[in-house]
Each structure stands twice: as C-alpha cells, then as structure tokens.
Protein backbone atom coordinates (compact mmCIF):
# COMPACT_ATOMS: atom_id res chain seq x y z
CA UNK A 1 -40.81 113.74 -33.24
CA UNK A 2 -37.65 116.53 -33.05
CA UNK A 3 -40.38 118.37 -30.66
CA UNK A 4 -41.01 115.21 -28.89
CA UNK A 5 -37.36 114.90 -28.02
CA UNK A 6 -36.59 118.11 -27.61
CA UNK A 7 -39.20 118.48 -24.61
CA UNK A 8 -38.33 114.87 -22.95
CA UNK A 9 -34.14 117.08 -22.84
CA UNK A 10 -35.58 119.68 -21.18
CA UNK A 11 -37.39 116.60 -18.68
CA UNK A 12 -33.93 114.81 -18.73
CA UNK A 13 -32.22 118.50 -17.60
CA UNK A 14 -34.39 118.89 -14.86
CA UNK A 15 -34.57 114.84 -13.69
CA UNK A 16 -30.89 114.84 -13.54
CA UNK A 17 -30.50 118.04 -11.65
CA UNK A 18 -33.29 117.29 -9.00
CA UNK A 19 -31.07 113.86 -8.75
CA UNK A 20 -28.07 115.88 -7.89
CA UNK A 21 -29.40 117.73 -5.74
CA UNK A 22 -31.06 115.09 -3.79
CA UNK A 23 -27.38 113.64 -3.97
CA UNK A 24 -28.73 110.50 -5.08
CA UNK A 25 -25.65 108.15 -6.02
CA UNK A 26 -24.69 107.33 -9.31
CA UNK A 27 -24.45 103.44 -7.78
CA UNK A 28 -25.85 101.97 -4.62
CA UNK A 29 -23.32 99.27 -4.64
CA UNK A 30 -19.52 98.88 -5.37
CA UNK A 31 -20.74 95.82 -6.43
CA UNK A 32 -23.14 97.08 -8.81
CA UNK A 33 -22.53 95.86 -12.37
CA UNK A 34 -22.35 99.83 -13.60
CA UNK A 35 -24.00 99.01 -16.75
CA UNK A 36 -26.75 101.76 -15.69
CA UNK A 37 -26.52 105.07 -13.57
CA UNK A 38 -29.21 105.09 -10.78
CA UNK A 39 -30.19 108.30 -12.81
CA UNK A 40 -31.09 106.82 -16.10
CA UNK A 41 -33.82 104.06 -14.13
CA UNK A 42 -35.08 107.11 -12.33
CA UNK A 43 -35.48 108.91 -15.16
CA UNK A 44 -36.98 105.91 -17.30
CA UNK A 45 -39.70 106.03 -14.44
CA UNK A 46 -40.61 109.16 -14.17
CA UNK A 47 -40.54 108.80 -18.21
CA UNK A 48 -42.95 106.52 -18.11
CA UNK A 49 -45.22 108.60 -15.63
CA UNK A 50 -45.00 110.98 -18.65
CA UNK A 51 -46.08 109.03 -21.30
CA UNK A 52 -48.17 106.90 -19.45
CA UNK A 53 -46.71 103.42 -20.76
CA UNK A 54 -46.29 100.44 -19.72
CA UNK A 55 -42.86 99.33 -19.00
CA UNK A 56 -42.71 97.37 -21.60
CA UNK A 57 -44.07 100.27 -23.65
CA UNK A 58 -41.36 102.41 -22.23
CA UNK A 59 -39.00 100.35 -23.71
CA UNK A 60 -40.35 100.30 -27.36
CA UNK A 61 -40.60 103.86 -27.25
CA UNK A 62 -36.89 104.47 -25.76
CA UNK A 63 -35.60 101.64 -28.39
CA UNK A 64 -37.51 104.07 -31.38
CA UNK A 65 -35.97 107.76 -29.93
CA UNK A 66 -32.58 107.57 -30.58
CA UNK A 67 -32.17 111.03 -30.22
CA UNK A 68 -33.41 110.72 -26.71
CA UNK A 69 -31.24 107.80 -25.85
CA UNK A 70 -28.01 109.68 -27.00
CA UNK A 71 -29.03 112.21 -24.66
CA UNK A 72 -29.32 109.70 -21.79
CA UNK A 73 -26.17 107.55 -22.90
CA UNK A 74 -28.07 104.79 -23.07
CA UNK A 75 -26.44 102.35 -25.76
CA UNK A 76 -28.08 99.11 -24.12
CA UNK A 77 -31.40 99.34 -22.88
CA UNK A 78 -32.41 97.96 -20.11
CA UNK A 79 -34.75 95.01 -19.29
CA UNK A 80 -38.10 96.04 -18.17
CA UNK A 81 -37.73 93.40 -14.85
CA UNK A 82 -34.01 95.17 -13.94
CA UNK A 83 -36.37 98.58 -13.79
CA UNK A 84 -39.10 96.90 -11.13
CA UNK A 85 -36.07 95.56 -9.31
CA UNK A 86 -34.60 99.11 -8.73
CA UNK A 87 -38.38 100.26 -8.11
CA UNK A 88 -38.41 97.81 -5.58
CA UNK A 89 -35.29 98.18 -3.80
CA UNK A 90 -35.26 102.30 -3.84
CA UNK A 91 -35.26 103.87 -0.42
CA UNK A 92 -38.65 105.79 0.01
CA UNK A 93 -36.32 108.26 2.18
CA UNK A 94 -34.35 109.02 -1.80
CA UNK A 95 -38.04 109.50 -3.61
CA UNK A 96 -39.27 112.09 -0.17
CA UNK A 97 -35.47 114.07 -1.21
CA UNK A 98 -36.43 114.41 -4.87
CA UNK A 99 -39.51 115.97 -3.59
CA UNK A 100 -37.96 118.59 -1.46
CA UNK A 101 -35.16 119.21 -3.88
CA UNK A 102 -38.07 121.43 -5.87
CA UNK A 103 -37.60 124.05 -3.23
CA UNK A 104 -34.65 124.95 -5.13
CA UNK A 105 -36.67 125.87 -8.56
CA UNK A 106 -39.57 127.58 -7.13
CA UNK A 107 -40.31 131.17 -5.35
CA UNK A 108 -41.05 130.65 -2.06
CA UNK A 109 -44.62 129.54 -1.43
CA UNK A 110 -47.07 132.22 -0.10
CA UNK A 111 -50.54 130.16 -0.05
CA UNK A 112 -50.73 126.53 0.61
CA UNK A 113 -53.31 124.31 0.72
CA UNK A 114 -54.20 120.96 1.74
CA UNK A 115 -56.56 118.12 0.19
CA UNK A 116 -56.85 114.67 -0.52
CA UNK A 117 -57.81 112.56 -3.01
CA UNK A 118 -58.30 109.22 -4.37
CA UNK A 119 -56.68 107.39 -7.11
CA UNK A 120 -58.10 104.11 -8.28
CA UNK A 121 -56.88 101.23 -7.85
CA UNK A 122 -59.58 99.02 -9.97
CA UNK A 123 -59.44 98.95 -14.00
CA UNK A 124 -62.98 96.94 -14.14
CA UNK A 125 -65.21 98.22 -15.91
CA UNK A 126 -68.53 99.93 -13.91
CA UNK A 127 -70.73 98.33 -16.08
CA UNK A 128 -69.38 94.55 -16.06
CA UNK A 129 -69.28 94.86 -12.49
CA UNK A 130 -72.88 95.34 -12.26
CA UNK A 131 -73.76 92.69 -14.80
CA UNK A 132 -71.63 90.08 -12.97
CA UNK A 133 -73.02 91.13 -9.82
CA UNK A 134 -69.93 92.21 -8.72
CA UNK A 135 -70.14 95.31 -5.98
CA UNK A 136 -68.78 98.79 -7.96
CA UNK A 137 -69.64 101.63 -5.68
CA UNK A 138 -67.32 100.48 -3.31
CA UNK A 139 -63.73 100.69 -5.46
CA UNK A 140 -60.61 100.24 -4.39
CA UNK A 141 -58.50 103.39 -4.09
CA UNK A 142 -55.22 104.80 -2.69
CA UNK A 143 -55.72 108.20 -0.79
CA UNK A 144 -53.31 110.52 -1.36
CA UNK A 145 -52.86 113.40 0.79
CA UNK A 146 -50.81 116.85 -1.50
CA UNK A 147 -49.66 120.01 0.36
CA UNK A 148 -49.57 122.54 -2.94
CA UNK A 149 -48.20 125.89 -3.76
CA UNK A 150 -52.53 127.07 -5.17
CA UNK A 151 -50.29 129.95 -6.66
CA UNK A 152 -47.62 128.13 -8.80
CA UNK A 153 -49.85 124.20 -8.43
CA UNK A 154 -46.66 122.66 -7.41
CA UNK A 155 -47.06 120.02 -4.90
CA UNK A 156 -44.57 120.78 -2.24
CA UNK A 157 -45.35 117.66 0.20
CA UNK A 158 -47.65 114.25 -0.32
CA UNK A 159 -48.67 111.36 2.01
CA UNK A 160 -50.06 108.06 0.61
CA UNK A 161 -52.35 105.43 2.49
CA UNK A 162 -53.94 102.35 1.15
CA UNK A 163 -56.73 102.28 3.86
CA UNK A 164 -59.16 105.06 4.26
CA UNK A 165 -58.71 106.97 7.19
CA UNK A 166 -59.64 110.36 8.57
CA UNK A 167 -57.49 113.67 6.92
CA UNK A 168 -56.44 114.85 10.15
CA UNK A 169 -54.52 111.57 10.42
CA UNK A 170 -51.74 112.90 7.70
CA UNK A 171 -52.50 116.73 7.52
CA UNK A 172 -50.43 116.73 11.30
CA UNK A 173 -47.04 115.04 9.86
CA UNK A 174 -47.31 117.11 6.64
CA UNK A 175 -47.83 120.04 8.37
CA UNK A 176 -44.83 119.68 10.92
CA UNK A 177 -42.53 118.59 7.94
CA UNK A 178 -44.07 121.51 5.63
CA UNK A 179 -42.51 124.21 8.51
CA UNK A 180 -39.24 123.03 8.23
CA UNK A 181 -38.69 123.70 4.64
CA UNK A 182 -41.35 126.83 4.14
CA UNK A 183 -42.65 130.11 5.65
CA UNK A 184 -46.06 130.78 4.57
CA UNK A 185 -48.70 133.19 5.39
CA UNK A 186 -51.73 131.54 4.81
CA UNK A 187 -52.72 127.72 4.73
CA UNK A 188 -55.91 126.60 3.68
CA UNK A 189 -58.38 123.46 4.50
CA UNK A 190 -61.66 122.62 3.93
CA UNK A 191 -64.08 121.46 6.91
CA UNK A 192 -62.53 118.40 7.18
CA UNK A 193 -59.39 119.80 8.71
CA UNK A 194 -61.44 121.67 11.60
CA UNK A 195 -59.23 120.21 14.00
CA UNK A 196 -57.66 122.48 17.40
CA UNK A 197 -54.95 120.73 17.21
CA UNK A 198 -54.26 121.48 13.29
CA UNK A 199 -55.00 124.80 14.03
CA UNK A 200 -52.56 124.85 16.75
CA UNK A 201 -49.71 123.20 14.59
CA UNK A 202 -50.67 126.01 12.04
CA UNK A 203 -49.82 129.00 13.87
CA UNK A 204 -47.35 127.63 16.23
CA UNK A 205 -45.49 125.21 14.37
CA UNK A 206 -45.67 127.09 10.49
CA UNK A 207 -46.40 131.02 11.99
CA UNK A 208 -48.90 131.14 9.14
CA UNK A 209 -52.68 132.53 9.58
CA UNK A 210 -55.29 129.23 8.87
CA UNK A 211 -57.62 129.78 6.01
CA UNK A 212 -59.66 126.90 7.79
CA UNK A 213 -63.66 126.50 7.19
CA UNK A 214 -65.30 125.53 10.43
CA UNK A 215 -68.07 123.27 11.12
CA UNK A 216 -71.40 124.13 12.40
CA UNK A 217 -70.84 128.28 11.39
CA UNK A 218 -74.35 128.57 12.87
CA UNK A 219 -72.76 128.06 16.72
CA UNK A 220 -71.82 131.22 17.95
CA UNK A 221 -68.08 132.14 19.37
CA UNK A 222 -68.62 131.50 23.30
CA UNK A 223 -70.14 128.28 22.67
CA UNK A 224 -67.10 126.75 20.61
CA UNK A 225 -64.66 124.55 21.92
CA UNK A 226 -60.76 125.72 21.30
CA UNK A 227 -58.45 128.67 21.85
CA UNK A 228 -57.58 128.32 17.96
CA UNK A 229 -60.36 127.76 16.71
CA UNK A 230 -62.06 130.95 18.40
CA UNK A 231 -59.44 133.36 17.88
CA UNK A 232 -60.24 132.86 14.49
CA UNK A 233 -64.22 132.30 14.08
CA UNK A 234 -64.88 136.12 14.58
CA UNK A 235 -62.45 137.52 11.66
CA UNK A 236 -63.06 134.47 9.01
CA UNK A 237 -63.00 136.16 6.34
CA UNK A 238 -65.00 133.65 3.80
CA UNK A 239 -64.04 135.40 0.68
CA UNK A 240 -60.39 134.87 0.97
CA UNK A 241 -61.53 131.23 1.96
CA UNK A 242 -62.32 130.65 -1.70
CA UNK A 243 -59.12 130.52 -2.67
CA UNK A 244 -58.63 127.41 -1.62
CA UNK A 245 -60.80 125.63 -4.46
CA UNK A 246 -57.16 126.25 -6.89
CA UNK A 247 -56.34 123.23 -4.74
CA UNK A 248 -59.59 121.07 -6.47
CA UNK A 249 -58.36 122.39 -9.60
CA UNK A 250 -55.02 120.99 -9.18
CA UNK A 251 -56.85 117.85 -8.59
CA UNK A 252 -58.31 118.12 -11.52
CA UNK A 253 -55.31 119.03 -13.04
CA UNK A 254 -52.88 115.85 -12.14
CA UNK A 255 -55.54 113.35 -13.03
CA UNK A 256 -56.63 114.57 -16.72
CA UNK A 257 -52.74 115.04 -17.40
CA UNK A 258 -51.43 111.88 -15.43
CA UNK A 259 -54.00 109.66 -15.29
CA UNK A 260 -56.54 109.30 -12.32
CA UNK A 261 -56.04 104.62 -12.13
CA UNK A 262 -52.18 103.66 -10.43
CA UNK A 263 -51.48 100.36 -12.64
CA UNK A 264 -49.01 98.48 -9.84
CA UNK A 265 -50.23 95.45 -7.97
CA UNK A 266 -48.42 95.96 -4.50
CA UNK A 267 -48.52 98.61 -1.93
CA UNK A 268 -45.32 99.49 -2.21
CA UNK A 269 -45.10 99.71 -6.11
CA UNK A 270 -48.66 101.19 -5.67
CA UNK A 271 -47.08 104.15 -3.64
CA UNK A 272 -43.66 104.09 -5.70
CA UNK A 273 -45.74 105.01 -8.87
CA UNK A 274 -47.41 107.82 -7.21
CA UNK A 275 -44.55 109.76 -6.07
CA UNK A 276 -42.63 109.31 -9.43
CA UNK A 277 -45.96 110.29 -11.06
CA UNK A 278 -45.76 113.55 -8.48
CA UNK A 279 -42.47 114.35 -9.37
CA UNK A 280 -43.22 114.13 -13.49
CA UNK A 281 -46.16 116.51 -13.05
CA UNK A 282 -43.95 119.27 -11.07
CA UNK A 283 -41.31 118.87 -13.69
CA UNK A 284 -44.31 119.21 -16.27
CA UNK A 285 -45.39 122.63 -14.38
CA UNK A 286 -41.95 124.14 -14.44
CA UNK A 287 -41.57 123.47 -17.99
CA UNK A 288 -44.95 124.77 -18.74
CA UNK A 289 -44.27 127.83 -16.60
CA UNK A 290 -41.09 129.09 -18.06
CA UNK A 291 -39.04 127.79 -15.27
CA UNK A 292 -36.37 126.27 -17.67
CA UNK A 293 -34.50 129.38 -17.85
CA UNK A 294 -33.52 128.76 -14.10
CA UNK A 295 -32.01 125.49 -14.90
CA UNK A 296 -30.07 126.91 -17.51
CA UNK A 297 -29.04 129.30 -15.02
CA UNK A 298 -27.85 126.72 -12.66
CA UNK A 299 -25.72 124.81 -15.14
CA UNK A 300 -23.55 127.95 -15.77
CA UNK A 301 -23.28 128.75 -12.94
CA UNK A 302 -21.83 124.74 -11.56
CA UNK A 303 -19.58 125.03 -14.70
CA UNK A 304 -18.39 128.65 -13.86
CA UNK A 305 -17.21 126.83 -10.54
C-alpha cells in the first residue's frame, strides 16, 4: 500500500503541475463554495482513469488511502454526483491545454505518427448478443484520432468523433494545430492518409518530410495525380516506412493499460473520459520513463524564484 501511495504522489506532482501550467483556476466562480480546488476533481478523474473505478469506486478507495488524501488536502470527500457536475461543466478548451502543457516535460518530438482507433462503446457480451438475436459485428464505438511522439509513445494531439468518418477528416486540423507547437522531421501515415492535400499540409504547414504509404504502388510516377504526392513516390524509402507500426503498438499499449470500453453514457462524458484517460497514460509514460526527475527539477527551481 506505502508503494501504492507513493506512486499515485508522484501522479499528484505531475497532475498539479500540468494544472499550473495550463493555468487552470483554483475556482471557476467567486461564487464557488471553495470546499474543493478545481485541481483535486481533476485529479480525482484522471485518478480514476488510473485505477479504472467507478466513481463510486473512486471514492471507497480515496476514503481507505489516507496517506493519499493528506497529500491532496482532502479532509471531506467529495460526492461522486459534485464530480460528474464539474465533468460536465469543464471547458473542453481547459482539457485541449492540459494536453499541450506536456510539451513542457518532453524532448522535442523527432518522429510522429498518426492513427486512429476505436474504443467501444458496448459492454454486451458477443455471445448474448448472438443468442438474443441481437446484431454484434456492428458495435458501437468512439473513433479516436492520436498524433504520438513513436519515439517517447506520448500522445502529443487527439481528436474524438462518435460517428465514423473518413481519417483525412481529422488528420487536417491535427496536423495544422500539431505545427504550431512542434518541428518535426518526419511524420508518418498509413494508406489511409494518401491524401495531396495532407501531403501538402505536411511539408508546407509542419516543414517535415511525409513517411506516407501510397495507394496503388503498382502505378508508375507520370501517371499519378499530385505535385506531393510525386515528389515523393520515386525516393519512398519503405524501410524507414516501418517505423510507423510503434504507432499500432502504442495502440496496443493504451488499451491493455487503460482499458479498450469508455463506461459514460453521453457524448460529451463519452469524450470527457477519453481525454482524462489520455492525459493519465502520458503521466503513466513519464513516470515509467524516468521523467520525474524533471519535475523535481521544476519545483526548485519555482521555489528558488
């Protein structure tokens, strides 16, 4: 249990710095009751992404760690409905800054890539389904679109969708936001990004080279459609291409350590849970990586000042 605690600090350290540095408020209201920071609820959810409770789990597990709720000054906890309500009511504008605030902990990112994936939205079981007569193949799911970092698996950008719709659709806003914040050299897709104008967004927009398989490789150069696209048919170098299945073993990654079903009801809680659950498995992979040195780092040097 002291390990436990000790590791769910180190979570708390990092939460509450990413919070600062998104300059997320310690109220939204002057008429807020002050009872609890905006940065204990935020952490209690991303908690929860951690241990993958329930909230009313959560709470039975914060009421048992009283080492833990020392830590996070919590001497009342909180009812699990005044956590939805602040799920609710959270700007997604405050949950896209807690993403970007892991710019500061990180090396600057060299090779991206880009994929999506599905998370399910359906906890019936496969087999009932078919007994009942129930269609299965067809599940619900939420697509979610992840920018990563295939040489540190951090995921430096993510777009969610309910409805299933083409990749090209998100890879163009991701891209254009991904070029404000980072320089890298090489981005990677799969075929289903063979796109002119994401190749054009690529080298104009981010100045990096596009690691991007092309469809039909059998069609030769003159016969292709694209300025993009050509200029880079000719010197595709395939075996560089492979890097970018790290990205389908981050995949793999996030949904054996953070589940692969999102448990909310609504869209909007649907996507709430996802980004929360984003932001516990980056915290997850700096902790894992060694990267808790830098915080430490940090806090001497705020506290110098």
């Amino acid at each position: 249990m002291e390990i436990i605690s000790f590791k769910y600090k180190k979570v708390a350290d990092f939460s509450y710095e990413l919070f600062r540095i998104a300059e997320l408020p310690l109220h939204f209201s002057k008429f807020s009751n002050r009872i609890y920071s905006n940065y204990q609820k935020l952490f209690l959810l991303v908690y929860k992404q951690f241990r993958k409770f329930t909230y009313e789990e959560l709470l039975t597990d914060i009421a048992d760690n009283l080492t833990l709720r020392e830590y996070l000054g919590l001497n009342i906890l909180p009812d699990y409905t005044t956590l939805i309500k602040f799920a609710k009511k959270l700007p997604k504008l405050v949950l896209e800054k807690l993403l970007d605030a892991f710019k500061q902990f990180i090396l600057p990112p060299k090779k991206v890539a880009i994929d999506a994936t599905g998370m399910s939205l359906d906890n019936a079981s496969p087999h009932y389904c078919k007994r009942i007569g129930r269609p299965f193949k067809k599940r619900p799911f939420l697509k979610a679109s992840f920018i990563v970092d295939i040489e540190q698996y951090i995921v430096l950008l993510s777009k969610t969708r309910k409805k299933a719709r083409h990749d090209t659709i998100d890879a163009k806003p991701l891209i254009k936001k991904l070029a404000q914040n980072y320089e890298p050299e090489l981005f990677y897709a799969d075929r289903g990004y063979d796109d002119e104008k994401i190749f054009k967004l690529v080298f104009e927009k981010l100045h990096a080279y596009p690691m991007i398989l092309q469809k039909r490789l059998d069609v030769p150069k003159h016969r292709r459609h694209g300025t993009y696209r050509k200029k880079t048919f000719a010197v595709f170098d395939y075996g560089e291409y492979l890097q970018r299945n790290k990205i389908e073993t981050f995949n793999s990654m996030f949904k054996k350590r953070f589940s692969a079903k999102i448990k909310s009801k609504t869209t909007k809680m649907q996507k709430f849970e996802m980004i929360t659950r984003i932001i516990a498995y980056n915290i997850d992979r700096l902790i894992r990586t060694g990267k808790y040195v830098i915080l430490t780092i940090i806090k001497i040097t705020r506290i110098s000042y």
